[in-house]
C-alpha atoms as a PDB file:
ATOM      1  CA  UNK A   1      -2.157 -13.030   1.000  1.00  0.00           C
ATOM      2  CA  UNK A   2      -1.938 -12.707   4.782  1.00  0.00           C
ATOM      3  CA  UNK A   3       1.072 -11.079   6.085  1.00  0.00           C
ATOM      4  CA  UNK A   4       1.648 -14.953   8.087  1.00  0.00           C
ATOM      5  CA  UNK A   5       2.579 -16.213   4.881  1.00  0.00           C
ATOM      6  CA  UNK A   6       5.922 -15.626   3.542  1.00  0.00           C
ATOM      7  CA  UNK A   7       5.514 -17.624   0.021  1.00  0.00           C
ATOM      8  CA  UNK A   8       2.512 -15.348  -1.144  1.00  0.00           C
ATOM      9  CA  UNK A   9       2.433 -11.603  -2.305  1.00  0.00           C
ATOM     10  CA  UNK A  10       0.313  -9.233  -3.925  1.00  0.00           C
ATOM     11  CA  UNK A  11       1.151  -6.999  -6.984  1.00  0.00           C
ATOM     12  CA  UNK A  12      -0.106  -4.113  -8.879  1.00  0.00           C
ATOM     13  CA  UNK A  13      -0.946  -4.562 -12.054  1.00  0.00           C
ATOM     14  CA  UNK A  14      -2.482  -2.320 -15.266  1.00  0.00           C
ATOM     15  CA  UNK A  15      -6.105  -2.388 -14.903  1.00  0.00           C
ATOM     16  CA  UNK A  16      -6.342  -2.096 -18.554  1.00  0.00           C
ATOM     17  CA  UNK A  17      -5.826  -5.409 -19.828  1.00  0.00           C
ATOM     18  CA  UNK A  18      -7.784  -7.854 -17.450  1.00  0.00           C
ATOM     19  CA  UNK A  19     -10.228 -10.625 -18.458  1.00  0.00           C
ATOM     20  CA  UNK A  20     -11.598 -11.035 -14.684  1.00  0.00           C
ATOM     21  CA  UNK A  21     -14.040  -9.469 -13.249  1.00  0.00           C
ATOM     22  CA  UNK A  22     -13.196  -6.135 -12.051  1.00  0.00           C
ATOM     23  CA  UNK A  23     -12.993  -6.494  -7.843  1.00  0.00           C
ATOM     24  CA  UNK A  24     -14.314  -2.651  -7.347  1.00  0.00           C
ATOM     25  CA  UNK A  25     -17.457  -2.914  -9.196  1.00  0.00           C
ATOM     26  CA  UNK A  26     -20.449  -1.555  -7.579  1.00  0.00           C
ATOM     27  CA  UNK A  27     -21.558  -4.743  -6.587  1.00  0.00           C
ATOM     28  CA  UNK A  28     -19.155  -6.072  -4.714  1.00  0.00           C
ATOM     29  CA  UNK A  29     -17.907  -3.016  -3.047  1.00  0.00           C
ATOM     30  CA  UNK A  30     -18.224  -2.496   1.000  1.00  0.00           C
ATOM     31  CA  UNK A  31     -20.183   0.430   1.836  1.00  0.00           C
ATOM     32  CA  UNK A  32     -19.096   2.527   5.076  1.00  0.00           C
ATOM     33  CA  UNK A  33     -22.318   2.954   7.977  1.00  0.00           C
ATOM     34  CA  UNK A  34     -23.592   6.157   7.560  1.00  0.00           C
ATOM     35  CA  UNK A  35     -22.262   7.681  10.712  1.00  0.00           C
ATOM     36  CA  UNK A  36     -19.519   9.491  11.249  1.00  0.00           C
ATOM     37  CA  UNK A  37     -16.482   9.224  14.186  1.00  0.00           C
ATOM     38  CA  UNK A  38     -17.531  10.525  17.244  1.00  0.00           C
ATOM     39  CA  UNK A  39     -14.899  12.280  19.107  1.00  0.00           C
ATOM     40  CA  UNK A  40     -15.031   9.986  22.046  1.00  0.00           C
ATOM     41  CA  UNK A  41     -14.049   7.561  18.894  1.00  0.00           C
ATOM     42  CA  UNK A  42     -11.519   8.790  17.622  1.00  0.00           C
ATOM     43  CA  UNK A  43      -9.859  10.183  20.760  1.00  0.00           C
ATOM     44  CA  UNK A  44      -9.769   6.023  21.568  1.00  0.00           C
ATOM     45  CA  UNK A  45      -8.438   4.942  18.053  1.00  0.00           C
ATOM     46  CA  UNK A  46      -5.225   3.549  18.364  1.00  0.00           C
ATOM     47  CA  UNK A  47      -3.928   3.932  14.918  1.00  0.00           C
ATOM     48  CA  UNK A  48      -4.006   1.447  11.781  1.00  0.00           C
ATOM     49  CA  UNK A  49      -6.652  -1.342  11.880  1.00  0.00           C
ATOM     50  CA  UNK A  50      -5.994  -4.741  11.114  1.00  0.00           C
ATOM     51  CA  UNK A  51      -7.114  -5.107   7.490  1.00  0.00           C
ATOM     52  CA  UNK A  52      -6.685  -8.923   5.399  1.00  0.00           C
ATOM     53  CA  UNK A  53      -4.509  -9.011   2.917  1.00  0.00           C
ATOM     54  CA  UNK A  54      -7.405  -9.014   0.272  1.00  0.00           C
ATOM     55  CA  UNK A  55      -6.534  -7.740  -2.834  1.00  0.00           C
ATOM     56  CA  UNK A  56      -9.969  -6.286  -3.247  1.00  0.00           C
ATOM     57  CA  UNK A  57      -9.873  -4.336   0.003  1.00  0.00           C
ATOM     58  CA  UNK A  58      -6.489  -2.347  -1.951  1.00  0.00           C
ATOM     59  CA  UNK A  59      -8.506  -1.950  -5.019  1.00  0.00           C
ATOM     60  CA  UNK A  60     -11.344  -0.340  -3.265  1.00  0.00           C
ATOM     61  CA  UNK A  61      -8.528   1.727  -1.829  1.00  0.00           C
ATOM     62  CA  UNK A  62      -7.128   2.718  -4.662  1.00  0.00           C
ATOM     63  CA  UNK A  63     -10.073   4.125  -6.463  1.00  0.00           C
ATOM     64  CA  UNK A  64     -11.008   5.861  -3.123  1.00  0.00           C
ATOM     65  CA  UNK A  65      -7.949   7.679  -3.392  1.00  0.00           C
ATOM     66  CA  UNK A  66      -8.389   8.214  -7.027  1.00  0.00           C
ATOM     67  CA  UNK A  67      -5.840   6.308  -8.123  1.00  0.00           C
ATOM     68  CA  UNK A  68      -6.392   5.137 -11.692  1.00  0.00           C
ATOM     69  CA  UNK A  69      -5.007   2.534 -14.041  1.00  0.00           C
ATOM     70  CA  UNK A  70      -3.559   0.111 -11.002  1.00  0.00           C
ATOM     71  CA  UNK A  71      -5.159  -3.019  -9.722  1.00  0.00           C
ATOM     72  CA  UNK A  72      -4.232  -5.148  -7.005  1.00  0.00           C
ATOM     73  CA  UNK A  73      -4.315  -9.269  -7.711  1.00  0.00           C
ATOM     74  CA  UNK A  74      -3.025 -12.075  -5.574  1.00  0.00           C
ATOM     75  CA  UNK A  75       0.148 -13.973  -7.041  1.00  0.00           C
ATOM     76  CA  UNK A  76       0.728 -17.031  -5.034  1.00  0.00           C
ATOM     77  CA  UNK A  77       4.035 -18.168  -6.619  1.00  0.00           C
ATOM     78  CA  UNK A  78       5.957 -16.460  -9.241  1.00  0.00           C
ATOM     79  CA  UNK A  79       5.285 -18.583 -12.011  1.00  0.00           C
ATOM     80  CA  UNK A  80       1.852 -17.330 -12.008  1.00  0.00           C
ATOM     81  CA  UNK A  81       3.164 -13.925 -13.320  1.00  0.00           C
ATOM     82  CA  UNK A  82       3.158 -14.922 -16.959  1.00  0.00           C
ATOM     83  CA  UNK A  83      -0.731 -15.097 -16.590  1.00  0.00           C
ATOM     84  CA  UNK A  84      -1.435 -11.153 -15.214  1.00  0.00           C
ATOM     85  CA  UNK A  85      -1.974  -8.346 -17.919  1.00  0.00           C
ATOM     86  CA  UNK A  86       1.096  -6.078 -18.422  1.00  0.00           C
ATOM     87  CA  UNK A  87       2.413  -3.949 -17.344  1.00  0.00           C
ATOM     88  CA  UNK A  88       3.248  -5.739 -13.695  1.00  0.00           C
ATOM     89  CA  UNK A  89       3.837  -2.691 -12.196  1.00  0.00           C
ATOM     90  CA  UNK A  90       5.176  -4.015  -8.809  1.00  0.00           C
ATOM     91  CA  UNK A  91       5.070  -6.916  -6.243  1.00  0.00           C
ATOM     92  CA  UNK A  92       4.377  -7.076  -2.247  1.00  0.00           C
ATOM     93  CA  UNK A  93       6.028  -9.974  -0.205  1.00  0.00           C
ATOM     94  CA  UNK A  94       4.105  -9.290   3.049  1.00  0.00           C
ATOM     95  CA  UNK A  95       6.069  -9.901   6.246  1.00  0.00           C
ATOM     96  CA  UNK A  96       5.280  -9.350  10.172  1.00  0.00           C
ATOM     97  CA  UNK A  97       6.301  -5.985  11.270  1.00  0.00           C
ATOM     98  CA  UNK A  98       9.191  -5.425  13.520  1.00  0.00           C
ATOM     99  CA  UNK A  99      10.593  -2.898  15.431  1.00  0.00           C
ATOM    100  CA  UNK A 100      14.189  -1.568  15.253  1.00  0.00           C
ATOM    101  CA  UNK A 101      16.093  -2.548  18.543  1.00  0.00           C
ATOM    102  CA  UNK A 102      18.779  -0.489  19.464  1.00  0.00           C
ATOM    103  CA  UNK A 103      21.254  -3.119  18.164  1.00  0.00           C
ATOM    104  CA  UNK A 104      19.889  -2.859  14.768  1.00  0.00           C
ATOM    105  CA  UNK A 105      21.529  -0.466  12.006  1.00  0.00           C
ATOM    106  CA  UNK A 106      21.003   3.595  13.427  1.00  0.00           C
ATOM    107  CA  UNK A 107      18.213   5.490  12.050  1.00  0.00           C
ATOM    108  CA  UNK A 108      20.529   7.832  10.175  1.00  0.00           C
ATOM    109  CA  UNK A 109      21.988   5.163   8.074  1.00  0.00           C
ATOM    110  CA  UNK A 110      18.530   3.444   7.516  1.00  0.00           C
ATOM    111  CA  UNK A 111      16.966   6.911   6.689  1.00  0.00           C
ATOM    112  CA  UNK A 112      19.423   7.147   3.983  1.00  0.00           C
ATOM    113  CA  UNK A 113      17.562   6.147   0.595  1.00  0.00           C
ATOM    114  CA  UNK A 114      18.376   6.777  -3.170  1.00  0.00           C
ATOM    115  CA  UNK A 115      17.586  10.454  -4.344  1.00  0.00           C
ATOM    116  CA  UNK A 116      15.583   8.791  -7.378  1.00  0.00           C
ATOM    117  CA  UNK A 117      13.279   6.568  -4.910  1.00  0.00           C
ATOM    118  CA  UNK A 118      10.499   7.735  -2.650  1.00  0.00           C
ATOM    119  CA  UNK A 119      10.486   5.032   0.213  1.00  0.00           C
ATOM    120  CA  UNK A 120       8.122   5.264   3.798  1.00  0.00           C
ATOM    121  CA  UNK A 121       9.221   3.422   6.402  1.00  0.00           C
ATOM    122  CA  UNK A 122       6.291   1.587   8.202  1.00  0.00           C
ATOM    123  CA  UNK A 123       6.413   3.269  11.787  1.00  0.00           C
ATOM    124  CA  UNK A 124       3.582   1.097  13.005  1.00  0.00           C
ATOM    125  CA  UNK A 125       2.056  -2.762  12.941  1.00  0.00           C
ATOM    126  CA  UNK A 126      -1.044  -3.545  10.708  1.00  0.00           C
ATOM    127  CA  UNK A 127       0.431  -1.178   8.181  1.00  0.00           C
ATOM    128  CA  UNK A 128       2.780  -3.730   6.119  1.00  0.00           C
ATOM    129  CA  UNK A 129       1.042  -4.168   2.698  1.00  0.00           C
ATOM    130  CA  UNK A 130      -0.773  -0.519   2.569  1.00  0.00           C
ATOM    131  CA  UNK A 131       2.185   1.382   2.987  1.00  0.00           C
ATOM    132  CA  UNK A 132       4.020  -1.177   0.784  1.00  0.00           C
ATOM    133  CA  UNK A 133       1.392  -0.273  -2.048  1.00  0.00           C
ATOM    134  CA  UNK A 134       1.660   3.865  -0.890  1.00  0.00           C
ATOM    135  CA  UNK A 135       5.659   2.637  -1.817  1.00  0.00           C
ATOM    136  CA  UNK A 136       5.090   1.490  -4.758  1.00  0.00           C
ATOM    137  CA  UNK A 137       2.451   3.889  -5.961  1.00  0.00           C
ATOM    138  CA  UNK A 138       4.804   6.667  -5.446  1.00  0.00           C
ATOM    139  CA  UNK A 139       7.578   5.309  -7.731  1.00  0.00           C
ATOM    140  CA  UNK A 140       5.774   3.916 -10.817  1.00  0.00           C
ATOM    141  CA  UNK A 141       6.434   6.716 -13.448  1.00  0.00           C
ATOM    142  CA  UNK A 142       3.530   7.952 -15.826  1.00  0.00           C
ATOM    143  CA  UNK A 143      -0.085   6.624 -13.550  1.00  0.00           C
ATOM    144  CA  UNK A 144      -2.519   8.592 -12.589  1.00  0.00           C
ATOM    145  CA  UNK A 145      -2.008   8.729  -8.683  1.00  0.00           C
ATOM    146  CA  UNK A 146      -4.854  11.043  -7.607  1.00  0.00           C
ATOM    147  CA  UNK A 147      -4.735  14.426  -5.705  1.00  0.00           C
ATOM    148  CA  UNK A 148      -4.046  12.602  -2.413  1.00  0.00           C
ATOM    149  CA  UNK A 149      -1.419  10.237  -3.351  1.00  0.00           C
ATOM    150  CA  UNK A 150       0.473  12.921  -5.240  1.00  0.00           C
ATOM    151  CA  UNK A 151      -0.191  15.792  -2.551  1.00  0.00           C
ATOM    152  CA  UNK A 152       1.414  13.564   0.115  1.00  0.00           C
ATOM    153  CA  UNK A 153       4.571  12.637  -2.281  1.00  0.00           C
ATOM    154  CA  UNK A 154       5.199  15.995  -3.068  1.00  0.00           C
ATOM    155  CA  UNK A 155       4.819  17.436   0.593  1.00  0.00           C
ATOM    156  CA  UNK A 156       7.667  14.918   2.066  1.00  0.00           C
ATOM    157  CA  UNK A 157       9.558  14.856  -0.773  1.00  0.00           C
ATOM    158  CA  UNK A 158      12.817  16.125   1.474  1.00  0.00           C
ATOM    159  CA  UNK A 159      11.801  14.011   4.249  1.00  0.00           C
ATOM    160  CA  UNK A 160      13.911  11.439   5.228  1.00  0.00           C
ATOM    161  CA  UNK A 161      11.331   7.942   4.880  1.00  0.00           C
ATOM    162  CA  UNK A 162      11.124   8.020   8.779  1.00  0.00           C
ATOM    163  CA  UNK A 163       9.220  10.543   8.862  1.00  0.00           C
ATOM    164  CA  UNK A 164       7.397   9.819   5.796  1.00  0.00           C
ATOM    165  CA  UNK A 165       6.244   6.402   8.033  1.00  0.00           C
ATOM    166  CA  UNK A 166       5.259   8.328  10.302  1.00  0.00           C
ATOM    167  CA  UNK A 167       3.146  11.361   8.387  1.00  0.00           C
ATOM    168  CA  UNK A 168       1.524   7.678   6.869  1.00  0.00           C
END
């Protein structure tokens, strides 16, 4: 699912309904050092990390931020669909990040977004399938999104997506 490859996406999916083995199970789940930042570290951070596109690097994610019901699975073509557990909630088609040049449409008019979608823009590189799944998250009607998740939606609801990129 690397973001090099234009003919593969990831999707969310109900983690109800799923014969395979579940990808955030104790066993198989990374566990952080146990030191913390130190300021000298995080004064040189320079912002998202490069993650892969690893469908069990989201899913970790997701239950870090409390998200429940939603799993992340690798669809290579679309005719693989018919074999994921409903509901499909949603898919990713990863592509390299680009910035705006000052030919391209003006950030008012690409600010402007339906009233009845929540939509981030992604402001910075490395960014392109976790802030596509933070997209998604925050438009699939009835899940359990977790404190964060829902926190963050509500506080830049008004914002135009921009700025929602950027508070990302």
């Amino acid at each position: 699912m690397a973001s090099s490859k234009a003919n593969s996406s990831t999707k969310a999916t109900s983690s109800k309904s799923s014969n395979s083995t579940d990808a955030t199970s104790p066993s198989k789940v990374f566990t952080a050092p146990e030191h913390r930042a130190t300021k000298e570290d995080i004064q040189k951070w320079q912002g998202w990390c490069k993650l892969q596109s690893e469908p069990s690097i989201f899913n970790v994610m997701l239950r870090k931020l409390e998200v429940k019901g939603v799993r992340v699975a690798d669809v290579h073509d679309l005719d693989s669909l018919t074999e994921q557990p409903d509901p499909i909630f949603g898919l990713l088609f990863l592509f390299p990040y680009r910035k705006l040049d000052d030919d391209d449409e003006d950030e008012e008019e690409a600010s402007e977004t339906s009233s009845k979608l929540w939509f981030a823009n992604q402001t910075t590189e490395n960014a392109c399938a976790t802030i596509g799944l933070i997209n998604m998250l925050c438009n699939i009607p009835g899940i359990d999104r977790g404190d964060f998740i829902n926190t963050m939606k509500d506080y830049t609801e008004t914002f135009p997506p921009p700025l929602r990129g950027f508070i990302l």
